[in-house]
N, C-alpha and C. Protein backbone atom coordinates (compact mmCIF):
# COMPACT_ATOMS: atom_id res chain seq x y z
N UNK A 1 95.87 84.49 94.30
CA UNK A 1 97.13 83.95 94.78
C UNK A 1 96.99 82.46 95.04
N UNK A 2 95.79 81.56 95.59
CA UNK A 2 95.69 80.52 96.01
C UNK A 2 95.71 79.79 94.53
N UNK A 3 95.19 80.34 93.33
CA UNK A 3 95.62 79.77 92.29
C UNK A 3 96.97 79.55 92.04
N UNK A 4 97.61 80.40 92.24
CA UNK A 4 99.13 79.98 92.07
C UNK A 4 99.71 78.81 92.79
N UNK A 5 99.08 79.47 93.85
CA UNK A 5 99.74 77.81 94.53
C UNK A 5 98.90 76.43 94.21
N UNK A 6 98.02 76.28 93.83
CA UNK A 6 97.50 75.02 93.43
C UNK A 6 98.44 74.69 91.91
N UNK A 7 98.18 75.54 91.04
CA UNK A 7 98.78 75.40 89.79
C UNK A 7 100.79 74.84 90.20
N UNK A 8 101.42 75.68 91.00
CA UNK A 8 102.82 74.96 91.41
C UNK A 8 102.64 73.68 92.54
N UNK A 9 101.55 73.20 93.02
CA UNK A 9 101.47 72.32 94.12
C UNK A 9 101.26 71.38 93.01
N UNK A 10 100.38 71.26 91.98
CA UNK A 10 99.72 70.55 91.02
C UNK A 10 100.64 69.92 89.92
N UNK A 11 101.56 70.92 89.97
CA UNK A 11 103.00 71.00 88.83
C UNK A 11 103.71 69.79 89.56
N UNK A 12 104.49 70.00 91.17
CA UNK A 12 105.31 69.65 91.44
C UNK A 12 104.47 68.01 91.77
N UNK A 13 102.61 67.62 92.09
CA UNK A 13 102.75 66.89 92.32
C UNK A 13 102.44 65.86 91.25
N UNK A 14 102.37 66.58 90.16
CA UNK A 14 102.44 65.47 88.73
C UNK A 14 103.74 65.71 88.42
N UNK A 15 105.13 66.22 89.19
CA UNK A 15 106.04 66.23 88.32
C UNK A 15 106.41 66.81 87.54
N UNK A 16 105.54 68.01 86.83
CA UNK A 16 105.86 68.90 85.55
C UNK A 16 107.22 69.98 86.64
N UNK A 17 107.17 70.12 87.38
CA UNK A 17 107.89 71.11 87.99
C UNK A 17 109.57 70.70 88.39
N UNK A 18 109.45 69.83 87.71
CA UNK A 18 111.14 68.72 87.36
C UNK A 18 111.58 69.45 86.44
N UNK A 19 110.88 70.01 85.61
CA UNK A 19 111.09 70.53 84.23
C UNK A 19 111.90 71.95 84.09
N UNK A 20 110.77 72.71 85.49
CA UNK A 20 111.53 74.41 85.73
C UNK A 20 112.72 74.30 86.37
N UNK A 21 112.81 73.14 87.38
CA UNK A 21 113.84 72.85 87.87
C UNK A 21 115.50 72.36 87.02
N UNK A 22 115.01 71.72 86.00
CA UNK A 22 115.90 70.76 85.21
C UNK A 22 116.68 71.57 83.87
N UNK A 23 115.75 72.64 83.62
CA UNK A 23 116.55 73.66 82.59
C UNK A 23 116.23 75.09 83.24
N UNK A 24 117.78 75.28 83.36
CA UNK A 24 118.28 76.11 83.71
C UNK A 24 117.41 77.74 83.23
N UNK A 25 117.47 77.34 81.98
CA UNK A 25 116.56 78.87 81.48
C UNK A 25 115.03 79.44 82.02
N UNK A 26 114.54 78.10 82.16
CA UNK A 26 113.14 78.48 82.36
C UNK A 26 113.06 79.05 84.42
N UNK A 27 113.68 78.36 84.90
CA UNK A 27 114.18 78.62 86.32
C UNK A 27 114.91 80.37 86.21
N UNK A 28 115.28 80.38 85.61
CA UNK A 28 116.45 82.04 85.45
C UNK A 28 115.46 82.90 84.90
N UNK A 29 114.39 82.60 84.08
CA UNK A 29 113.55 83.50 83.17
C UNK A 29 112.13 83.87 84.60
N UNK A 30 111.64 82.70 84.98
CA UNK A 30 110.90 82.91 86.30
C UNK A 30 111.42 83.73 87.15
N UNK A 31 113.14 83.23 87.52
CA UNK A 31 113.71 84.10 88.90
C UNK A 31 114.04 85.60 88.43
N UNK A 32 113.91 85.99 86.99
CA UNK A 32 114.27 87.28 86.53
C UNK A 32 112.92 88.27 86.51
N UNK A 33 111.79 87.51 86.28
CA UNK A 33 110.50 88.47 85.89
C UNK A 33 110.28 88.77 87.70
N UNK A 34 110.43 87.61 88.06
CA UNK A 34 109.67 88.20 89.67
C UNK A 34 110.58 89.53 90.38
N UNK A 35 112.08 89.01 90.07
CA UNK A 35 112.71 90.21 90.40
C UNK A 35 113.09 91.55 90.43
N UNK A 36 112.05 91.37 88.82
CA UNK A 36 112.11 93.16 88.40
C UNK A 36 110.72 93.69 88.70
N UNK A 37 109.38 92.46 88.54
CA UNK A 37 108.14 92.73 89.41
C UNK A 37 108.42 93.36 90.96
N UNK A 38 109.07 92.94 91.26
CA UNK A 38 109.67 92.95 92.90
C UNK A 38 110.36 94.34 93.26
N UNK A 39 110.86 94.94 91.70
CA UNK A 39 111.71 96.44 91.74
C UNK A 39 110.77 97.57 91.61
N UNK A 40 109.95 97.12 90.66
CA UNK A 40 108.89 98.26 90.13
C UNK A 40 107.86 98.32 91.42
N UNK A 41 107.84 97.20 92.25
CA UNK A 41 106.64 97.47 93.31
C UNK A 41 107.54 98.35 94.29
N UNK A 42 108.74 97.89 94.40
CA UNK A 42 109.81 98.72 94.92
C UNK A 42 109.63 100.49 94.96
N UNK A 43 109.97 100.51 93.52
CA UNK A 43 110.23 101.61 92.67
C UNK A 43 108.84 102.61 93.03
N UNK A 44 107.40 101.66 92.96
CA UNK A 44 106.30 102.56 92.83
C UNK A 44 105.93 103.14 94.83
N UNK A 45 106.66 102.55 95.91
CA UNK A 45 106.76 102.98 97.22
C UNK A 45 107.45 103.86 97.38
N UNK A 46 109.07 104.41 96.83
CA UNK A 46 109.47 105.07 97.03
C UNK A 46 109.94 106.26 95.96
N UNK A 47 108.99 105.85 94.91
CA UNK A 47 109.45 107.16 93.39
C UNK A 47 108.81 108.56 94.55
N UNK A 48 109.70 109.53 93.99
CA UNK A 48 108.95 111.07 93.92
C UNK A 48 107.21 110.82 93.68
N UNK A 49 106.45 111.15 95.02
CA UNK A 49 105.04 111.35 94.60
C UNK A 49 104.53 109.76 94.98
N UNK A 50 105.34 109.11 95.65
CA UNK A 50 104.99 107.54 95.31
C UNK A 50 103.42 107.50 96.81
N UNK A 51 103.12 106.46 96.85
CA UNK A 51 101.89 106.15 98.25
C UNK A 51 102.37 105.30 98.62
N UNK A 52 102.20 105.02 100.00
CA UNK A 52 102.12 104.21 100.58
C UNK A 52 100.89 103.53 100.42
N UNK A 53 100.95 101.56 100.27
CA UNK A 53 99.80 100.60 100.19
C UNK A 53 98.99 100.99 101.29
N UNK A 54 99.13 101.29 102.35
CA UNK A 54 98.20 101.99 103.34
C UNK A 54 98.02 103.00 103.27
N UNK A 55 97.95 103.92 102.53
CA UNK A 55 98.24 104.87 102.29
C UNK A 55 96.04 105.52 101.72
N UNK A 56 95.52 105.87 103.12
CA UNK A 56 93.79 105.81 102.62
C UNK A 56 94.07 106.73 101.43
N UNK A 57 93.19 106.49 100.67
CA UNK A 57 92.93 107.59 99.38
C UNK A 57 91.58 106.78 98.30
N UNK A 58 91.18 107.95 97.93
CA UNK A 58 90.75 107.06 96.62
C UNK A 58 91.15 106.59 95.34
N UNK A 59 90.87 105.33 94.98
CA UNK A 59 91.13 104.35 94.10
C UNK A 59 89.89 104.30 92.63
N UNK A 60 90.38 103.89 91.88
CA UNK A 60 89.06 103.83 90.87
C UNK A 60 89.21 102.20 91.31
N UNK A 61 88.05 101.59 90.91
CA UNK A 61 87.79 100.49 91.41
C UNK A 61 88.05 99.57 90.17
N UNK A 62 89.26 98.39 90.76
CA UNK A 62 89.96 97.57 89.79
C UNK A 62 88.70 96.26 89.42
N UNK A 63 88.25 95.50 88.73
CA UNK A 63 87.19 94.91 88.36
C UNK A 63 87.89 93.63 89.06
N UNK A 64 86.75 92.42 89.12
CA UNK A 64 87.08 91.46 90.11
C UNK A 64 88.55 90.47 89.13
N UNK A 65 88.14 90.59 87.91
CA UNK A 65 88.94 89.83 86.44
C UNK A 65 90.67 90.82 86.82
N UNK A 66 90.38 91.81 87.19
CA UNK A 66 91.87 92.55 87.19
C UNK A 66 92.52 92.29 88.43
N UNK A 67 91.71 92.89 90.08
CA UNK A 67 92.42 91.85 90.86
C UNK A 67 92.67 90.43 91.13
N UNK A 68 91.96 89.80 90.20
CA UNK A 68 92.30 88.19 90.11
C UNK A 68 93.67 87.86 89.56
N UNK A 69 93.42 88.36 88.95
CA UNK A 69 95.08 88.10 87.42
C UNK A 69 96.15 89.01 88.21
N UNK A 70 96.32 90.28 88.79
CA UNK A 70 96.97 90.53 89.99
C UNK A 70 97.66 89.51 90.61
N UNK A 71 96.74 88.71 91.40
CA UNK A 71 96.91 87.78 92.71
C UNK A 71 97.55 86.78 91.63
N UNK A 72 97.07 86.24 90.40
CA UNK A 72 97.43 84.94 90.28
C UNK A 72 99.62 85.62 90.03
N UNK A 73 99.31 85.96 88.80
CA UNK A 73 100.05 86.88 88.25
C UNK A 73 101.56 87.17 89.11
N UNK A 74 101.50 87.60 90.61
CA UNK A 74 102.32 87.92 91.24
C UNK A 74 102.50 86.31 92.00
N UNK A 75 102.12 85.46 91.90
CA UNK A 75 102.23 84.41 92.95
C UNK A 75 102.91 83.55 91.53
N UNK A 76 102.55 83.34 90.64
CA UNK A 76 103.42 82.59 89.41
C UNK A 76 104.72 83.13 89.22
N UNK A 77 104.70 84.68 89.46
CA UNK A 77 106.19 84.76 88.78
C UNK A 77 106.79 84.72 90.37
N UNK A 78 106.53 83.85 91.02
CA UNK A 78 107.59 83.63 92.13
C UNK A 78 108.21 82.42 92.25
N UNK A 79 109.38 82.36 91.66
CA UNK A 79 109.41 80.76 91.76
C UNK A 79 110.17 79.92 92.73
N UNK A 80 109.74 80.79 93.75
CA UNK A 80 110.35 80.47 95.24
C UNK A 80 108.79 79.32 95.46
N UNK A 81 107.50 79.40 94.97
CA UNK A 81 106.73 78.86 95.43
C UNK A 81 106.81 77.81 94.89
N UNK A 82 107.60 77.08 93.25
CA UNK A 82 107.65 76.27 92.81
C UNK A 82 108.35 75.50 93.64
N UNK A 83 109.83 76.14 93.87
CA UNK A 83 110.60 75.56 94.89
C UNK A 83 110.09 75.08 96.04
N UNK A 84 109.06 75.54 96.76
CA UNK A 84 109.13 75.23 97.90
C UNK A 84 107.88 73.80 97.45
N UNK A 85 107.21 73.78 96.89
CA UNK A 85 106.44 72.59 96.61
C UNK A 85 107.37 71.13 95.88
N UNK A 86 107.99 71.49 95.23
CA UNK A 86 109.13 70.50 94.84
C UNK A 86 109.98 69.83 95.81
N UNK A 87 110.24 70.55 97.00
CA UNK A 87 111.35 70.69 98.07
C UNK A 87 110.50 69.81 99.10
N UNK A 88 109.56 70.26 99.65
CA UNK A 88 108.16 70.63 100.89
C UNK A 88 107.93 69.19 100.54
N UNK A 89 106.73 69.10 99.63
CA UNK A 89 105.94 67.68 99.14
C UNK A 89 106.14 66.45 99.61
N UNK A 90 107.66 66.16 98.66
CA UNK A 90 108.12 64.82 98.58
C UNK A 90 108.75 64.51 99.57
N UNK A 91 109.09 65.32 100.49
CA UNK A 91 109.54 64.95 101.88
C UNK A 91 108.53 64.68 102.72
N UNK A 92 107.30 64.77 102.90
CA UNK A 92 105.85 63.80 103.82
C UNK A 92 105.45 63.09 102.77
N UNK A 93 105.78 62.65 101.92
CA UNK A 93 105.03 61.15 100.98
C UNK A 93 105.81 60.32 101.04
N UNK A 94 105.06 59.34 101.64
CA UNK A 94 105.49 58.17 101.72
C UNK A 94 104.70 57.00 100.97
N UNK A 95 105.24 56.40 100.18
CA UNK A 95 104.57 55.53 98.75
C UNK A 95 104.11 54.37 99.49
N UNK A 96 104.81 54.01 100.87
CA UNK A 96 104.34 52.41 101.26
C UNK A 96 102.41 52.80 101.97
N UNK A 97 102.22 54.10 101.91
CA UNK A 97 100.84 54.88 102.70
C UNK A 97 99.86 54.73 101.55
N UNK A 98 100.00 54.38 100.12
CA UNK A 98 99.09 54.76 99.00
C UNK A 98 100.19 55.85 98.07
N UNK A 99 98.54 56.39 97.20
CA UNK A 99 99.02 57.18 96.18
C UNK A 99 100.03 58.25 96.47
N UNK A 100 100.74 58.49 95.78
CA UNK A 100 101.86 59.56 95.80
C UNK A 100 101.15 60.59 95.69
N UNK A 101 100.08 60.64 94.31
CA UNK A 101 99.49 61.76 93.78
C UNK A 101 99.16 62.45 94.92
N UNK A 102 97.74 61.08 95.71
CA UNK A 102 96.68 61.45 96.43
C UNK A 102 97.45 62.59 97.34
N UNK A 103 98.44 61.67 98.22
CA UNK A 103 99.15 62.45 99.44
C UNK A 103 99.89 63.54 99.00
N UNK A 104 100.40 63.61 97.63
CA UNK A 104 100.83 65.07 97.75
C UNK A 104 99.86 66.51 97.37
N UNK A 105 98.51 65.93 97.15
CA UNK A 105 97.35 66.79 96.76
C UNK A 105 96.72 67.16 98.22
N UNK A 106 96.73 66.17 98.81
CA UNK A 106 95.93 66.79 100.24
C UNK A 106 97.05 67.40 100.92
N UNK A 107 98.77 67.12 101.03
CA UNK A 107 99.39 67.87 101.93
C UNK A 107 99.53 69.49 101.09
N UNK A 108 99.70 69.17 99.93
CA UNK A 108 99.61 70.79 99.27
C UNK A 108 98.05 71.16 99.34
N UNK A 109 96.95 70.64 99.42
CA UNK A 109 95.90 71.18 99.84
C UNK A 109 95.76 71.97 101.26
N UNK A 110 96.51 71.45 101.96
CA UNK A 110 96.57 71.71 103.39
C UNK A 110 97.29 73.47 103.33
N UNK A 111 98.33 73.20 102.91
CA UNK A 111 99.38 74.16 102.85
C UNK A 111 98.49 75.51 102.15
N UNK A 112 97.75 75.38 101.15
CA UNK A 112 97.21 76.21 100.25
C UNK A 112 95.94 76.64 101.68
N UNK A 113 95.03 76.03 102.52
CA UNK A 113 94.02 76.10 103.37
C UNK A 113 94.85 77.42 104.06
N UNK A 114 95.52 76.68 104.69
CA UNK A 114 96.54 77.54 105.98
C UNK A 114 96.95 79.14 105.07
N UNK A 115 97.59 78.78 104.15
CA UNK A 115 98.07 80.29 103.02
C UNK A 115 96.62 81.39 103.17
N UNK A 116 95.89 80.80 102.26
CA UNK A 116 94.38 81.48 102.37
C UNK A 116 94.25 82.06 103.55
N UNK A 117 94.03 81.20 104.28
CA UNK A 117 94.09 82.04 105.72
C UNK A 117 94.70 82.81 106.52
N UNK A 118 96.06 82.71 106.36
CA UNK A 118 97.02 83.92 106.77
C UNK A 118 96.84 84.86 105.67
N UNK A 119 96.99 85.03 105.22
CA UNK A 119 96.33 85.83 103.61
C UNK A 119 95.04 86.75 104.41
N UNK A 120 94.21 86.30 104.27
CA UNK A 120 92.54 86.85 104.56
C UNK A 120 93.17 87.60 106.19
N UNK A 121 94.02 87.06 106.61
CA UNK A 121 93.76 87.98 108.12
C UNK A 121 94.61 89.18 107.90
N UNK A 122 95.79 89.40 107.18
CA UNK A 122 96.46 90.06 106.80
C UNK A 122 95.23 91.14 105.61
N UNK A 123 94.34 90.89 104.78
CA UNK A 123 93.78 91.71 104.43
C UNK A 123 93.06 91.94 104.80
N UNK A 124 92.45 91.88 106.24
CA UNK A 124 91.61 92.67 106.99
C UNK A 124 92.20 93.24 108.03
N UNK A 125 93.46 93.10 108.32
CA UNK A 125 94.30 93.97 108.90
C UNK A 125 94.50 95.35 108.36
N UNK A 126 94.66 95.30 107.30
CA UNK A 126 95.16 96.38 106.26
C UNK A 126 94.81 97.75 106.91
N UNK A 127 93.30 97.64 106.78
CA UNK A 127 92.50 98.86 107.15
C UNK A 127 92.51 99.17 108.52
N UNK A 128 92.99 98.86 109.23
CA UNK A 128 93.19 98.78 110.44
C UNK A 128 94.12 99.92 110.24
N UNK A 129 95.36 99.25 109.76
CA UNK A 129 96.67 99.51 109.95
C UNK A 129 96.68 101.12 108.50
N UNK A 130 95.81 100.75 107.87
CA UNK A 130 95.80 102.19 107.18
C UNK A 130 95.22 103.47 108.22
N UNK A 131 93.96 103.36 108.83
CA UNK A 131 93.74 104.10 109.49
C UNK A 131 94.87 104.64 110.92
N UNK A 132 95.48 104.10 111.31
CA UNK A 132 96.77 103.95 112.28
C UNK A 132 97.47 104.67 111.41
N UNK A 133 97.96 104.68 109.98
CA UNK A 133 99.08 105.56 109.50
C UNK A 133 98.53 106.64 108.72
N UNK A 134 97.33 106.71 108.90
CA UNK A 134 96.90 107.94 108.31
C UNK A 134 96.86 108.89 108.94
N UNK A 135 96.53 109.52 110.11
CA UNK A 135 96.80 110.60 111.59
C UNK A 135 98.60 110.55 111.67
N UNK A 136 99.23 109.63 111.30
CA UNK A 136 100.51 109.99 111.53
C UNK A 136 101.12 109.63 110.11
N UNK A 137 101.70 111.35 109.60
CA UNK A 137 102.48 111.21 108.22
C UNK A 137 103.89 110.67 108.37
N UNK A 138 104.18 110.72 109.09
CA UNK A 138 106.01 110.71 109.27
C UNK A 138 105.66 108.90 109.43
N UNK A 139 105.60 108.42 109.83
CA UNK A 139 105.59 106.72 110.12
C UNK A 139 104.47 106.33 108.75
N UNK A 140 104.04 107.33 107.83
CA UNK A 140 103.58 106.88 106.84
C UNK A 140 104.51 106.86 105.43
N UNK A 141 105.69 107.81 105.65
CA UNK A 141 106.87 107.92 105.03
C UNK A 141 108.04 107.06 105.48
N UNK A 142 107.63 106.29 106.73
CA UNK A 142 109.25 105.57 107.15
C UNK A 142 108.56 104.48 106.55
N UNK A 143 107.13 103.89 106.49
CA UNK A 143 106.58 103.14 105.96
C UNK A 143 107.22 102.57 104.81
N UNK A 144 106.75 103.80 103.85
CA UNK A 144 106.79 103.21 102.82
C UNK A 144 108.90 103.46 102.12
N UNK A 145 109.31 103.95 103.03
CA UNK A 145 110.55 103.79 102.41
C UNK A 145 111.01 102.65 102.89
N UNK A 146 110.94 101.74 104.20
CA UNK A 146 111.22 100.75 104.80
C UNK A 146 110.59 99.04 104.00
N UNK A 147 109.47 99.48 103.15
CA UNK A 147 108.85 98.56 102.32
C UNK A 147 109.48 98.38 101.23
N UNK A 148 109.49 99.63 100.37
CA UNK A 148 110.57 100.13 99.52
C UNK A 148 111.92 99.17 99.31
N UNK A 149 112.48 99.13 100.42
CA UNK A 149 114.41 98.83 100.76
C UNK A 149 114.03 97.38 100.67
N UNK A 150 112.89 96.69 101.07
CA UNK A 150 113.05 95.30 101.78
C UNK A 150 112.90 94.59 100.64
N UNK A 151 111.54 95.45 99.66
CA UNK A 151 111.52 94.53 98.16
C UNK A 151 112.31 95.00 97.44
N UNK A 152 112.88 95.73 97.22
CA UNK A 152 114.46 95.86 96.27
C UNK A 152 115.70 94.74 97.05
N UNK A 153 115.74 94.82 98.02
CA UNK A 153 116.64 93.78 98.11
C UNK A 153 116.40 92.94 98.67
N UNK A 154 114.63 92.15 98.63
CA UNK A 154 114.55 91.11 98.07
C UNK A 154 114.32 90.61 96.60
N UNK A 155 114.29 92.14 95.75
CA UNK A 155 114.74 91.75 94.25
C UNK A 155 116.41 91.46 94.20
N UNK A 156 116.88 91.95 94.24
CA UNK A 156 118.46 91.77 94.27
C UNK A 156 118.61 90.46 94.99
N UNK A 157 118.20 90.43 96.12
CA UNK A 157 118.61 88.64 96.05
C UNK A 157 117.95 87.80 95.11
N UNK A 158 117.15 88.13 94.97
CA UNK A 158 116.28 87.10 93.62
C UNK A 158 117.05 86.99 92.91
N UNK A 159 117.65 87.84 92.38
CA UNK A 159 118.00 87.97 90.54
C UNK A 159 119.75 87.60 90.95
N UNK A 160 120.20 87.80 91.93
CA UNK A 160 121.63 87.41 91.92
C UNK A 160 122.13 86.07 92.83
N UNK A 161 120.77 85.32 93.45
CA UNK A 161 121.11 84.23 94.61
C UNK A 161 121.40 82.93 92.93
N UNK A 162 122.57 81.96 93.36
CA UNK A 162 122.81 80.92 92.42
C UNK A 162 121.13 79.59 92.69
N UNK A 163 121.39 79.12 91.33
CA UNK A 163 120.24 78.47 91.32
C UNK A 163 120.36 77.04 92.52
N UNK A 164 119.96 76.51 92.99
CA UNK A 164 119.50 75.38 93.65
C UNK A 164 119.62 74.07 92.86
């Protein structure tokens, strides 16, 4: 995931990210893949037979190359993160301070530090919070239907909010 955000911090602070912004298609084609990514993760919480992400069980073990491309994978097709580096950035650079580049590489460096880190505490929470919903099935079913509702209609706002 922290790749993603360097790759859109990196975009917006050379400017390539004028580009997703500036035609319409490539902005609509981003805001469309994340949104149906966003249904199927939906879809796979609450299908007939579905698990809950906390949900202990065994897993066959995904190789480090598969959860990598995962993480990057789901953080690219969001292009709420493009946005927010395009948006975020150029509002603390100030050109009379030095490089534009420099300062928008260390404040999106910053931003990416802090991410990582709320990130990492949240996945060592997990197991915590799996063991907590595993002794109780019923709050392991409001779980995952309540996860369910929130990314479907935060797909539906994705795919139907007007562009920016």
């Amino acid at each position: 995931m922290a790749l993603g955000f360097v790759f859109y911090m990196l975009m917006s602070a050379l400017g390539i990210t004028v580009l997703v912004m500036a035609v319409p298609f490539a902005y609509d084609a981003l805001k469309f893949a994340g949104a149906a990514y966003l249904l199927w993760l939906a879809w796979q919480a609450v299908r007939p037979g579905g698990h809950s992400p906390f949900q202990v069980r065994d897993l066959p073990k995904d190789s480090p190359r598969r959860l990598f491309m995962m993480g990057l994978v789901t953080n690219l097709l969001n292009p709420k993160a493009a946005v927010l580096y395009l948006s975020l950035l150029p509002q603390f650079v100030d050109p009379a301070l030095g490089s534009v580049l420099l300062q928008s590489v260390v404040l999106g460096a910053s931003q990416i530090a802090i991410s990582v880190t709320v990130n990492a505490m949240i996945a060592l929470m997990a197991g915590s919070i799996a063991l907590f919903l595993a002794g109780r099935p019923f709050w392991m079913v409001v779980q995952r239907w309540l996860m369910g509702t929130v990314l479907a209609g935060l797909a539906v706002r994705m795919a139907t909010e007007a562009q920016r």
